[in-house]
N, C-alpha and C. Protein backbone atom coordinates (compact mmCIF):
# COMPACT_ATOMS: atom_id res chain seq x y z
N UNK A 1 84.03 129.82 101.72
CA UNK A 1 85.08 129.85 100.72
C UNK A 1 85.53 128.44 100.32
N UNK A 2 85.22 127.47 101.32
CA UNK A 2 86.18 126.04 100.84
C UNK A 2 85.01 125.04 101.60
N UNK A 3 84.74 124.03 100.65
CA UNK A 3 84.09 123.06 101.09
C UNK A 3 84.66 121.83 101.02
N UNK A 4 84.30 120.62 102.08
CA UNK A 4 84.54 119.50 102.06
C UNK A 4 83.36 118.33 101.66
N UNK A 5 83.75 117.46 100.75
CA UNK A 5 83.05 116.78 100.36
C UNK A 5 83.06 114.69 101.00
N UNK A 6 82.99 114.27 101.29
CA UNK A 6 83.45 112.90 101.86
C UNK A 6 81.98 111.86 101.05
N UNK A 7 82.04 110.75 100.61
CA UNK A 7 81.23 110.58 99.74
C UNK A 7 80.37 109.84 101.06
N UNK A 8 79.26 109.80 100.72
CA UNK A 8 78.42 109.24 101.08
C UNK A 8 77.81 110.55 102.54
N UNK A 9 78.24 111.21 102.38
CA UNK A 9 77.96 112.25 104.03
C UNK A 9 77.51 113.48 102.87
N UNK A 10 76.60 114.90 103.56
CA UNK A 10 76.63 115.40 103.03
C UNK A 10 77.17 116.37 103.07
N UNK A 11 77.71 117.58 102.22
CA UNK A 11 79.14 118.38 101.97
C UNK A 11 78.85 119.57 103.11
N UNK A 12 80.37 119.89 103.59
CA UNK A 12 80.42 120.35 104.66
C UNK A 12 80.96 122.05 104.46
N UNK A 13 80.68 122.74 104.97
CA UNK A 13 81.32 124.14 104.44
C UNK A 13 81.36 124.80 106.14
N UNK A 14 81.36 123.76 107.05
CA UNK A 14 81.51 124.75 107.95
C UNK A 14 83.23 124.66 108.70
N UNK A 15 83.49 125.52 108.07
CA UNK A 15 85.08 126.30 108.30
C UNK A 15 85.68 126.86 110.00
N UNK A 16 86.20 125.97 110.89
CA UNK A 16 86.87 126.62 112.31
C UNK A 16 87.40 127.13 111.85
N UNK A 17 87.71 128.64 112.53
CA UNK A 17 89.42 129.27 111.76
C UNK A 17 90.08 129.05 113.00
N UNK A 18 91.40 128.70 112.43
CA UNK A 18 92.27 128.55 113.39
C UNK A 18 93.20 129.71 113.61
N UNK A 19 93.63 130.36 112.53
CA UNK A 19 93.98 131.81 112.22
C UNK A 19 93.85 132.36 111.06
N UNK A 20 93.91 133.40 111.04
CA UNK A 20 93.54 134.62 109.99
C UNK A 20 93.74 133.73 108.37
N UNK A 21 94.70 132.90 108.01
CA UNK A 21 94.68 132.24 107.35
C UNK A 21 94.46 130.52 107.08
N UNK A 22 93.94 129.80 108.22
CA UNK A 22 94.31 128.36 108.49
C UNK A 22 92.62 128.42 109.03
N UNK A 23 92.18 127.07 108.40
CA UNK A 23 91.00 126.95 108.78
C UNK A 23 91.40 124.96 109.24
N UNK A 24 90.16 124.73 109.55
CA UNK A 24 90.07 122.85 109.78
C UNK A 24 87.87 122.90 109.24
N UNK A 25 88.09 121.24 109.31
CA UNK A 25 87.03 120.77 109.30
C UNK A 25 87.08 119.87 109.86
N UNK A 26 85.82 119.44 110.69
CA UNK A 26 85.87 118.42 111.60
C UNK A 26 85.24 117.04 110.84
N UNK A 27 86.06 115.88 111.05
CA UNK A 27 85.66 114.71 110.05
C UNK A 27 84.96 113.62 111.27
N UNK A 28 84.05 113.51 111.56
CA UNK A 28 83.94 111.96 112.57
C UNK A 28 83.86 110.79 111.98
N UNK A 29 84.07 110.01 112.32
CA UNK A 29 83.82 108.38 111.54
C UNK A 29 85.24 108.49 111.01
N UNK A 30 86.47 109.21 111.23
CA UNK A 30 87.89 109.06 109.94
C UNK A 30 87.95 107.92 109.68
N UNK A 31 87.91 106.71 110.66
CA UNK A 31 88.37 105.73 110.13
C UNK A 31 87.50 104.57 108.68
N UNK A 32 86.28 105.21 108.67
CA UNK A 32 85.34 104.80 107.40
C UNK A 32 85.59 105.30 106.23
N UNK A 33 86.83 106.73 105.79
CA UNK A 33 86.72 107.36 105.02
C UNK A 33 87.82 106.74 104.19
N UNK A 34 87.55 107.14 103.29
CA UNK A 34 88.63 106.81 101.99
C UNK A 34 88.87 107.66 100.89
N UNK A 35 88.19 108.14 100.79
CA UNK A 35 88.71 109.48 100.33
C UNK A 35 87.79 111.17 100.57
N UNK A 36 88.82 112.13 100.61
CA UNK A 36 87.74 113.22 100.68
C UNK A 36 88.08 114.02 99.89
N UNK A 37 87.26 114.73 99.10
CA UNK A 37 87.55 116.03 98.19
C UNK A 37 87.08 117.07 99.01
N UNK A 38 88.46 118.50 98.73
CA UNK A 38 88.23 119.64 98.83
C UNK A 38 87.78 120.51 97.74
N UNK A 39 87.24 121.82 97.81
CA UNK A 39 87.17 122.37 97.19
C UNK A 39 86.91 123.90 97.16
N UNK A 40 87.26 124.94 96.11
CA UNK A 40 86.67 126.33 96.33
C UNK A 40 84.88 126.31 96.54
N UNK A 41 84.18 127.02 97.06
CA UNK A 41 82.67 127.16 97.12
C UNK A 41 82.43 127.94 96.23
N UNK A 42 82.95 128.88 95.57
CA UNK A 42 82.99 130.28 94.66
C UNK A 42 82.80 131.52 95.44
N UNK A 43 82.36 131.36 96.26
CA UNK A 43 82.08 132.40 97.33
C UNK A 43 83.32 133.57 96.83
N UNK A 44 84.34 133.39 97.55
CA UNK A 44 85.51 134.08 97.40
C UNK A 44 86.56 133.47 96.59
N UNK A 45 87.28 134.15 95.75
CA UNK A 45 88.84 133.35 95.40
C UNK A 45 89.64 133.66 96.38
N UNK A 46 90.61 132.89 96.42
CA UNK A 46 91.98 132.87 96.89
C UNK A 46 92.98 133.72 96.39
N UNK A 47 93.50 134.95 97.03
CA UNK A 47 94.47 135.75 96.51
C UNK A 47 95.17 135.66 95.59
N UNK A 48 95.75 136.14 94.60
CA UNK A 48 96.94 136.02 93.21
C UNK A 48 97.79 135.54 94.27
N UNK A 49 98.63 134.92 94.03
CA UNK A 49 99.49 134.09 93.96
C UNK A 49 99.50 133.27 95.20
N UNK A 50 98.84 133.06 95.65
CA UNK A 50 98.50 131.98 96.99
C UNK A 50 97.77 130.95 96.55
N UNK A 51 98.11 129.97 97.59
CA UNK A 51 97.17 128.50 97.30
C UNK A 51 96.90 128.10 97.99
N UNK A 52 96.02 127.14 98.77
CA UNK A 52 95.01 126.36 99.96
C UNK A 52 96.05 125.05 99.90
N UNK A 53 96.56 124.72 100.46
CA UNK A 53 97.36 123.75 101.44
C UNK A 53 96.34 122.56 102.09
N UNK A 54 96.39 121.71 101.67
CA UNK A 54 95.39 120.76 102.33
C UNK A 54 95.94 119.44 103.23
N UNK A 55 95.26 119.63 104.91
CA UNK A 55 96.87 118.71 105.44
C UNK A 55 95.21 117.79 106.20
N UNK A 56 95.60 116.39 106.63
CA UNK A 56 94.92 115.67 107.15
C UNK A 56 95.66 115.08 108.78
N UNK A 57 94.72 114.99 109.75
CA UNK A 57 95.31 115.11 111.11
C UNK A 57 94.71 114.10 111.43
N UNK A 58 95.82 113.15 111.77
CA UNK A 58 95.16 112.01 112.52
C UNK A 58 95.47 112.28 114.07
N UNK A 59 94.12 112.10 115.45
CA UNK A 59 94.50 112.38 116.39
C UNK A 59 95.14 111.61 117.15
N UNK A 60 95.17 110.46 116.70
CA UNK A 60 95.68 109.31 117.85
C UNK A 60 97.51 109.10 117.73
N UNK A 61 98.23 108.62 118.31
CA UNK A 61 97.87 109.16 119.96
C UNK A 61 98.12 110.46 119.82
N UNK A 62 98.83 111.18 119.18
CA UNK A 62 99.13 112.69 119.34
C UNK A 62 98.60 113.17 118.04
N UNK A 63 97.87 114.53 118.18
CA UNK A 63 97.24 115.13 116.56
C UNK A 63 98.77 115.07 115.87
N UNK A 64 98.62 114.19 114.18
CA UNK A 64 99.85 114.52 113.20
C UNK A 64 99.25 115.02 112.20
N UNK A 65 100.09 116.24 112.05
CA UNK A 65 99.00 116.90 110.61
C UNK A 65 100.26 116.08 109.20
N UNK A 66 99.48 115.51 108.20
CA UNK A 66 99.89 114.69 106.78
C UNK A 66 99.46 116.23 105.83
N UNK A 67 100.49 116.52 105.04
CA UNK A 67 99.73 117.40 103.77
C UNK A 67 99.94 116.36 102.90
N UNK A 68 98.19 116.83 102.04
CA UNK A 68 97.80 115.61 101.15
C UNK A 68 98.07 116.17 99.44
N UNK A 69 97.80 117.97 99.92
CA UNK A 69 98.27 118.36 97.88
C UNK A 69 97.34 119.71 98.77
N UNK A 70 96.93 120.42 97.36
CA UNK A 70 96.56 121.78 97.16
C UNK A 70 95.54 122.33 96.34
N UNK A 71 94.88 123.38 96.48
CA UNK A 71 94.16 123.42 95.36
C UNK A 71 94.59 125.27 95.50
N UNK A 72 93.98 125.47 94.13
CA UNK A 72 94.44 126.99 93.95
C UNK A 72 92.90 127.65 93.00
N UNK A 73 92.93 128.91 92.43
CA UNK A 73 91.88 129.42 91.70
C UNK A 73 91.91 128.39 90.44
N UNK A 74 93.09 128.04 89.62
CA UNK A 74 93.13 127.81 88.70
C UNK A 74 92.56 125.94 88.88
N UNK A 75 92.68 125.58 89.93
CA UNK A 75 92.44 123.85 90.26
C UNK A 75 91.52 124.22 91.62
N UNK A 76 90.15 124.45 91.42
CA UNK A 76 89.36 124.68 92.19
C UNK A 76 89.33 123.31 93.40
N UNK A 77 89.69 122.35 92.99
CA UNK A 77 88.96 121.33 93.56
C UNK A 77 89.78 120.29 93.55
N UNK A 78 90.49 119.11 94.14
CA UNK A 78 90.97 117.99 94.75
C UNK A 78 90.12 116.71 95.39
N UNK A 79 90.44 115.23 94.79
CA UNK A 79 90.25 114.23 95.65
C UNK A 79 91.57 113.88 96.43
N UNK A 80 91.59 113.71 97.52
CA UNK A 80 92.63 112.71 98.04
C UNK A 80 92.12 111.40 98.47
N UNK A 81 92.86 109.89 98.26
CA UNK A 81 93.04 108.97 98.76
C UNK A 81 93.62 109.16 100.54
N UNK A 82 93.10 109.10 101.01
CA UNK A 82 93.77 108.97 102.79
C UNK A 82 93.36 107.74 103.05
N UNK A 83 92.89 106.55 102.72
CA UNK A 83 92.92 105.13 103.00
C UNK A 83 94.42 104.83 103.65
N UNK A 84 95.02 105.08 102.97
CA UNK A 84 96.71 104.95 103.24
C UNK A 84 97.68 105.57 103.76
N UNK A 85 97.03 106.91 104.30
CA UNK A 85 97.85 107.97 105.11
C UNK A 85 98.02 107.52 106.25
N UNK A 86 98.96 107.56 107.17
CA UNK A 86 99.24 107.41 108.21
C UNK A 86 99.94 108.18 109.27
N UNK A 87 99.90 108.54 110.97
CA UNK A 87 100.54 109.37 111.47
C UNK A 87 101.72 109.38 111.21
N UNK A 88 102.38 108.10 110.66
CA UNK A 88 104.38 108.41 110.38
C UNK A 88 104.77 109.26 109.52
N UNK A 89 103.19 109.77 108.72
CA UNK A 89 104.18 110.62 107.55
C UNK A 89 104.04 111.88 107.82
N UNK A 90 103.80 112.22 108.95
CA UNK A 90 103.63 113.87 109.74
C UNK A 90 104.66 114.48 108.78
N UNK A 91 104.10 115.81 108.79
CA UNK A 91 104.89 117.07 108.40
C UNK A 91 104.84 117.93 109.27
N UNK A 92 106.02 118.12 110.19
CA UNK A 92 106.72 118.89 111.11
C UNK A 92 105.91 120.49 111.04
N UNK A 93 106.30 120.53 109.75
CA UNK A 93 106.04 122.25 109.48
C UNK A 93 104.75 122.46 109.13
N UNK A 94 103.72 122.56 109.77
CA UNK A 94 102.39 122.87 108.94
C UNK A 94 101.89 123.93 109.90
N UNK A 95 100.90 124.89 109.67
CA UNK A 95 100.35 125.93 110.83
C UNK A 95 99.41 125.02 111.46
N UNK A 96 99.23 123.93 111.39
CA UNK A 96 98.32 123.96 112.42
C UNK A 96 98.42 123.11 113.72
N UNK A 97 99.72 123.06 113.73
CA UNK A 97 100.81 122.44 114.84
C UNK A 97 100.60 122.93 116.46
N UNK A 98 100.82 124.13 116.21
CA UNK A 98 99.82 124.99 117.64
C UNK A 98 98.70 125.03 117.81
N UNK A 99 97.66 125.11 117.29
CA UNK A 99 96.41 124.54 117.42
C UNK A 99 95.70 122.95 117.82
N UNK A 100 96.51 122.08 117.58
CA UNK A 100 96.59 120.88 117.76
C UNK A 100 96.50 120.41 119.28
N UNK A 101 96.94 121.20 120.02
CA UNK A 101 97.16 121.30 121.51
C UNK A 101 95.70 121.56 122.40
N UNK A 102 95.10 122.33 121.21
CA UNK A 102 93.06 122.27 121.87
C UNK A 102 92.36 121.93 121.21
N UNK A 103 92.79 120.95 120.06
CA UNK A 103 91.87 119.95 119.38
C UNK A 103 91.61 118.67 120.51
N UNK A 104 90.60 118.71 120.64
CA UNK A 104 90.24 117.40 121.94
C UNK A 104 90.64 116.00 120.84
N UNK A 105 91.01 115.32 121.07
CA UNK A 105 91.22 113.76 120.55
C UNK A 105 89.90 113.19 120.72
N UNK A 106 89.48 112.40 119.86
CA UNK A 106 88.60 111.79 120.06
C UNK A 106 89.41 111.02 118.99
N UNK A 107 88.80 109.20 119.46
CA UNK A 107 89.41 108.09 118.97
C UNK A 107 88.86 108.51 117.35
N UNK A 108 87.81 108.43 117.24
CA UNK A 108 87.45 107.91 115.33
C UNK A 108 87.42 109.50 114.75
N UNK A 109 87.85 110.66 115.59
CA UNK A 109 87.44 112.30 115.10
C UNK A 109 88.67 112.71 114.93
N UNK A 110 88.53 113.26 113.64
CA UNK A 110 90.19 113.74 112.48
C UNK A 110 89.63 115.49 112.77
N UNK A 111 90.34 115.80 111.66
CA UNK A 111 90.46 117.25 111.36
C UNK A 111 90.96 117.84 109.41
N UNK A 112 89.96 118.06 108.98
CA UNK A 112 90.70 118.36 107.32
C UNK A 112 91.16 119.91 107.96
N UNK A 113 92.36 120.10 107.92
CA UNK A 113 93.07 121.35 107.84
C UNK A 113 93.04 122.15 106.33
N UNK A 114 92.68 123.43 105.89
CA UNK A 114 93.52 124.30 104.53
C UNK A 114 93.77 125.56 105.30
N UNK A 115 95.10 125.49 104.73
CA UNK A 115 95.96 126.65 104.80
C UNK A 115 96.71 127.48 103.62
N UNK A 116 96.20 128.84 103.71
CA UNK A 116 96.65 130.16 102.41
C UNK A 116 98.00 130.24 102.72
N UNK A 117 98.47 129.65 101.72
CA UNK A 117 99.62 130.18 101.97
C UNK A 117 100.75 130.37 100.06
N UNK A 118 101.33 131.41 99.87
CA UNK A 118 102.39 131.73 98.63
C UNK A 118 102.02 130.14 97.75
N UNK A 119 101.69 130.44 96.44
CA UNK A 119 101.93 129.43 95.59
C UNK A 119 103.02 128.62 95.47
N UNK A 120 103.86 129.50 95.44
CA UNK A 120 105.58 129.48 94.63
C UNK A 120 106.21 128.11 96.01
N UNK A 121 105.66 128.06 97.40
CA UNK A 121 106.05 127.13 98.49
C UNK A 121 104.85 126.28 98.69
N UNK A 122 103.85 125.98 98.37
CA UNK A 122 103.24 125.48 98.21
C UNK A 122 103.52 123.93 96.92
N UNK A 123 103.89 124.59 95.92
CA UNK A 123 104.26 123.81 94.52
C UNK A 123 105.21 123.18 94.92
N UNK A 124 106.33 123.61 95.73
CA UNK A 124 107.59 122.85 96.60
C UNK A 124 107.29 121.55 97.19
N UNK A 125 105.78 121.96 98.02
CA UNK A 125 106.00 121.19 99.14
C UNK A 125 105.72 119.77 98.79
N UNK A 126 106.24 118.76 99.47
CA UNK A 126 105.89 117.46 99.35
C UNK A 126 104.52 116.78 99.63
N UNK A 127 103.49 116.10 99.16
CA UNK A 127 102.29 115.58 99.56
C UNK A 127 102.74 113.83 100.35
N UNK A 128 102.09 113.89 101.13
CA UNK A 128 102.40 112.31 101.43
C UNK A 128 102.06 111.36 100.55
N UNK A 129 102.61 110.33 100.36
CA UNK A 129 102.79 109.17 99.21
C UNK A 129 100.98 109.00 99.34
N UNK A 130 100.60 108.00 98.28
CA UNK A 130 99.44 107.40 98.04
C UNK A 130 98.60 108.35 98.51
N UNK A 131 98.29 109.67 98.06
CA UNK A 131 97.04 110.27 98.40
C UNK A 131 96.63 110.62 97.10
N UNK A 132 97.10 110.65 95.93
CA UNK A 132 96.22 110.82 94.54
C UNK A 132 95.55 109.26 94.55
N UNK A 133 93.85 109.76 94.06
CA UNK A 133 93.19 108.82 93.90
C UNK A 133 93.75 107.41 93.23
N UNK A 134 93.10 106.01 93.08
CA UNK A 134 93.77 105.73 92.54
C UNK A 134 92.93 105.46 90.96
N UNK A 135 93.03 104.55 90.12
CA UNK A 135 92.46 105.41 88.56
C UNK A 135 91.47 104.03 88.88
N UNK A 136 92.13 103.20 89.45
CA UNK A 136 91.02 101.61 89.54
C UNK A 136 90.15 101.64 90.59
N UNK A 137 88.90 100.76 90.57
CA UNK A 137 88.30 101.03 91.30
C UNK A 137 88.19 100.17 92.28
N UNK A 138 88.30 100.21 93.64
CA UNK A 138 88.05 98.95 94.72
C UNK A 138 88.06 97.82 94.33
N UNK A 139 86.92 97.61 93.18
CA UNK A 139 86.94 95.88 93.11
C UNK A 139 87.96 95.61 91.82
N UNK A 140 88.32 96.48 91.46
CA UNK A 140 89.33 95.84 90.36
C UNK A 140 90.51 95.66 90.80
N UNK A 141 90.86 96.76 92.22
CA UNK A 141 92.05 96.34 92.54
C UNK A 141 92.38 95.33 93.25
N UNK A 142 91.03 94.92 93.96
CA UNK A 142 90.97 93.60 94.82
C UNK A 142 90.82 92.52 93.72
N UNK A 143 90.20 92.38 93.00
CA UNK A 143 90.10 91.17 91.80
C UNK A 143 91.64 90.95 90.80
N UNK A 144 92.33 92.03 90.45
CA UNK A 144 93.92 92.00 90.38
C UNK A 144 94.11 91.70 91.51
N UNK A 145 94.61 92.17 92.70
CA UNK A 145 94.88 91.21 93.53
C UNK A 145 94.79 89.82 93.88
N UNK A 146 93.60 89.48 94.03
CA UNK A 146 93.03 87.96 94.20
C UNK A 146 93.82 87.04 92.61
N UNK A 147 93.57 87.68 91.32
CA UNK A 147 94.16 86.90 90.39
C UNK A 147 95.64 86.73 90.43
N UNK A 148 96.37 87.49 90.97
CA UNK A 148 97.85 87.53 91.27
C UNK A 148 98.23 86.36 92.05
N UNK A 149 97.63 86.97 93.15
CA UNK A 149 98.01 85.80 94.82
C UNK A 149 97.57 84.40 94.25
N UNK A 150 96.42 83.78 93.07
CA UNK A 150 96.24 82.70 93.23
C UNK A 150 97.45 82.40 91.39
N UNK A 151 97.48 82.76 90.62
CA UNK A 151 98.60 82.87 90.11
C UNK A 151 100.10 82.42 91.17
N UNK A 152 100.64 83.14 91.67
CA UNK A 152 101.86 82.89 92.45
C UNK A 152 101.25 81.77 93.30
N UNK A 153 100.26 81.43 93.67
CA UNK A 153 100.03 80.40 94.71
C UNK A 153 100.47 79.09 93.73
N UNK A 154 99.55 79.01 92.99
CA UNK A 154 99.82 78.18 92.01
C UNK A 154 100.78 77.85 91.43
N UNK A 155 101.69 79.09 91.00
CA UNK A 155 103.35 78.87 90.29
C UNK A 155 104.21 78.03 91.24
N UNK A 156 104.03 77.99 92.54
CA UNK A 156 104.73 77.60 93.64
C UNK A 156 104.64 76.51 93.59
N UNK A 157 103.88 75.68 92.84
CA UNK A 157 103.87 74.10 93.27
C UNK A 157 104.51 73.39 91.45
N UNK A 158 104.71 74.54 90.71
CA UNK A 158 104.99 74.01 89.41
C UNK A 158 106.44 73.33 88.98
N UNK A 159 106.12 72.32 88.24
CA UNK A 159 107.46 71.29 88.13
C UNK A 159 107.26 70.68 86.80
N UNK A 160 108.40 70.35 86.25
CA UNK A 160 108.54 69.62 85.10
C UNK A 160 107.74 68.59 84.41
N UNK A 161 107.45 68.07 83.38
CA UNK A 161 106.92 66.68 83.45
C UNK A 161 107.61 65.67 83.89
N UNK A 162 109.54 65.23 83.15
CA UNK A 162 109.41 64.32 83.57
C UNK A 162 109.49 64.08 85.52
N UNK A 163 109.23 65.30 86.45
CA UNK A 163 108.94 64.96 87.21
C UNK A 163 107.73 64.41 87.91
N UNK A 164 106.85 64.35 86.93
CA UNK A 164 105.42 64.11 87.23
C UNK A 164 105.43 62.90 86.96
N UNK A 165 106.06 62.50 85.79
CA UNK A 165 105.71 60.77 85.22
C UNK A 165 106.78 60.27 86.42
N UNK A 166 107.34 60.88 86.99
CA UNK A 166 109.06 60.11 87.59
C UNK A 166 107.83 59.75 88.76
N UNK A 167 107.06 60.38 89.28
CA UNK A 167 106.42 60.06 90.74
C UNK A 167 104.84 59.53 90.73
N UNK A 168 104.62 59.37 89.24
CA UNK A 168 103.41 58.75 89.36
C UNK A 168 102.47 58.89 90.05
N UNK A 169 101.44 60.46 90.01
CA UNK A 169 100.51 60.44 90.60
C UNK A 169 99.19 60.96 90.26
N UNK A 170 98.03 60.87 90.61
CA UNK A 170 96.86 60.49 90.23
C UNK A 170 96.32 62.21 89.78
N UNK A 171 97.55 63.48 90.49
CA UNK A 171 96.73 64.56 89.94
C UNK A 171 96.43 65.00 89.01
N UNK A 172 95.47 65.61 88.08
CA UNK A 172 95.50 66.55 86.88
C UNK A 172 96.05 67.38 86.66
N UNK A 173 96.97 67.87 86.05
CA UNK A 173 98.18 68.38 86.08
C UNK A 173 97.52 69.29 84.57
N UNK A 174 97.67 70.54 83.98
CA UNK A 174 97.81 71.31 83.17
C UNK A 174 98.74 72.12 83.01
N UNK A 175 99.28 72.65 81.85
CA UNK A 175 100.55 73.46 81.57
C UNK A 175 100.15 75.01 82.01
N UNK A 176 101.64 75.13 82.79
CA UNK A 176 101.32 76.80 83.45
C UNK A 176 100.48 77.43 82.16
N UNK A 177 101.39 77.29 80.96
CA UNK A 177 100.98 78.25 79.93
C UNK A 177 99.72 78.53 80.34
N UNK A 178 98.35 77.55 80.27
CA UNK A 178 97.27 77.57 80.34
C UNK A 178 96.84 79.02 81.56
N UNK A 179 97.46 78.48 82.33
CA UNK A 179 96.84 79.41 83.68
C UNK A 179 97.51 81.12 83.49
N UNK A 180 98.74 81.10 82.30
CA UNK A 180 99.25 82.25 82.41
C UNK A 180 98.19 83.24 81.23
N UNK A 181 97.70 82.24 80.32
CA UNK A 181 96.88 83.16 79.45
C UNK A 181 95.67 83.56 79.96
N UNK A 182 95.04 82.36 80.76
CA UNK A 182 93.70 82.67 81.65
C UNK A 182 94.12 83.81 82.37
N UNK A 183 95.17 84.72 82.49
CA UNK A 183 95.36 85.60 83.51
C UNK A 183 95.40 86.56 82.63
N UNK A 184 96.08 86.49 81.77
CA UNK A 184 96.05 88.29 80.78
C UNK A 184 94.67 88.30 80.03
N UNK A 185 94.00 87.13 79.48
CA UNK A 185 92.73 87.55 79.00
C UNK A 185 91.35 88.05 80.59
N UNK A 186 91.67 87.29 81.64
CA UNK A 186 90.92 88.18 82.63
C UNK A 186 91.05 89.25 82.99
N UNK A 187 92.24 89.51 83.11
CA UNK A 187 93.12 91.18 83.26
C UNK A 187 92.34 91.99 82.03
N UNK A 188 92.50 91.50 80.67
CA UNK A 188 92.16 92.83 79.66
C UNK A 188 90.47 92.62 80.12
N UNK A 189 89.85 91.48 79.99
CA UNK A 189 88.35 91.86 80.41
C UNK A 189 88.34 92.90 81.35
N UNK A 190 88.73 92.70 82.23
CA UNK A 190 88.80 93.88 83.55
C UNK A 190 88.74 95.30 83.02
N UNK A 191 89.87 94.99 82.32
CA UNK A 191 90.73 96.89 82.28
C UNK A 191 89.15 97.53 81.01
N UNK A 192 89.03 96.69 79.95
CA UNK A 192 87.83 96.95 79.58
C UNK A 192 86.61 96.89 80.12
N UNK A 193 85.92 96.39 80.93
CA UNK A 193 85.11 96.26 81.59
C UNK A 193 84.58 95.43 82.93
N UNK A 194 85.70 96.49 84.30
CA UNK A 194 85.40 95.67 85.25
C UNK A 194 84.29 94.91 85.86
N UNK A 195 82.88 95.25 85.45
CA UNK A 195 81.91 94.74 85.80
C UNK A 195 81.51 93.45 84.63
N UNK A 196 81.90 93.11 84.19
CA UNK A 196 81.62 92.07 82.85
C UNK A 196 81.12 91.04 83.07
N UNK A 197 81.64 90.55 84.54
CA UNK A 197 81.19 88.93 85.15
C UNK A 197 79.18 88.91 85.90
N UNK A 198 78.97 90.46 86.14
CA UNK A 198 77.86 90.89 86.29
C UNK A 198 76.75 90.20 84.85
N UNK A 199 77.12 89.99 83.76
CA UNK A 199 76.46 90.13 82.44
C UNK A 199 75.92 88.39 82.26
């Protein structure tokens, strides 16, 4: 009924039930992953008005089950970001809280939990922060990054002229302006075409 997808591994459909409604999947390597999509298989739908609950369990030191979002008939399918999930953002209330107690821990071995449960509390419930993908991709967000940090690195040492002529010294000195436009025309290259420096 529900498959897991993790990129680079190949897709997983084998379902523990934990009870009549609560299943897991076993993830090894968690700490390599960065994101995983769930999804319906078509096999079966999911009851009228119920929805699949999707919670992520980190085991260390104690299993914390995170709900990451949901999928239903009408939204077959979900990515989550879990790069950024962490055990602090446990959710108390999830079914698979009692079960957790004969999940063996293993250091790098998670658990993808879905659980059927009423739409109408489902749509309520809260997802932990930063688990929708994000729209940029790895290196763009690291290359915005890197252009930022050396931006502010740079702003940090900036000073007037006549303090430059007042101290007389041998550096090359250019106007921020310069370095502030070099930053929005690299930015729009990006947003248009992060790979561009490839060309």
């Amino acid at each position: 009924m529900f498959g897991l997808l993790i990129p680079g591994r190949l897709v997983n459909t084998e379902l523990e039930p934990v009870t009549e409604t609560a299943f897991t999947f076993t993830v090894p390597n968690i700490e390599s992953v960065n994101h995983v999509a769930v999804f319906l298989t078509g096999e079966l739908q999911i009851p009228d008005g119920f929805g699949a609950s999707v919670y992520l369990c980190w085991p260390n030191p104690e299993p914390s089950w995170v709900l990451l979002g949901y999928i239903t008939n009408q939204k077959p399918s979900a990515l989550f970001r879990i790069v950024n999930v962490r055990p602090d953002m446990h959710n108390p209330s999830n079914p698979f809280q009692a079960a957790s107690t004969s999940f063996v821990s293993a250091e790098s071995v998670s658990q993808i939990g879905i659980s059927i449960e009423p739409l109408a509390e489902i749509e309520q419930a809260t997802a932990a922060s930063k688990t929708r993908p994000s729209k940029e991709s790895d290196m763009l967000q690291f290359i915005n990054f890197a252009v930022e940090s050396l931006f502010n690195f740079v702003t940090s040492f900036a000073t007037d002229s006549e303090t430059i002529q007042q101290y007389g010294t041998k550096e090359t000195w250019f106007p921020l302006s310069a370095l502030h436009r070099w930053r929005e025309r690299l930015e729009a290259r990006l947003v248009h075409n992060p790979f561009f420096w490839r060309q």
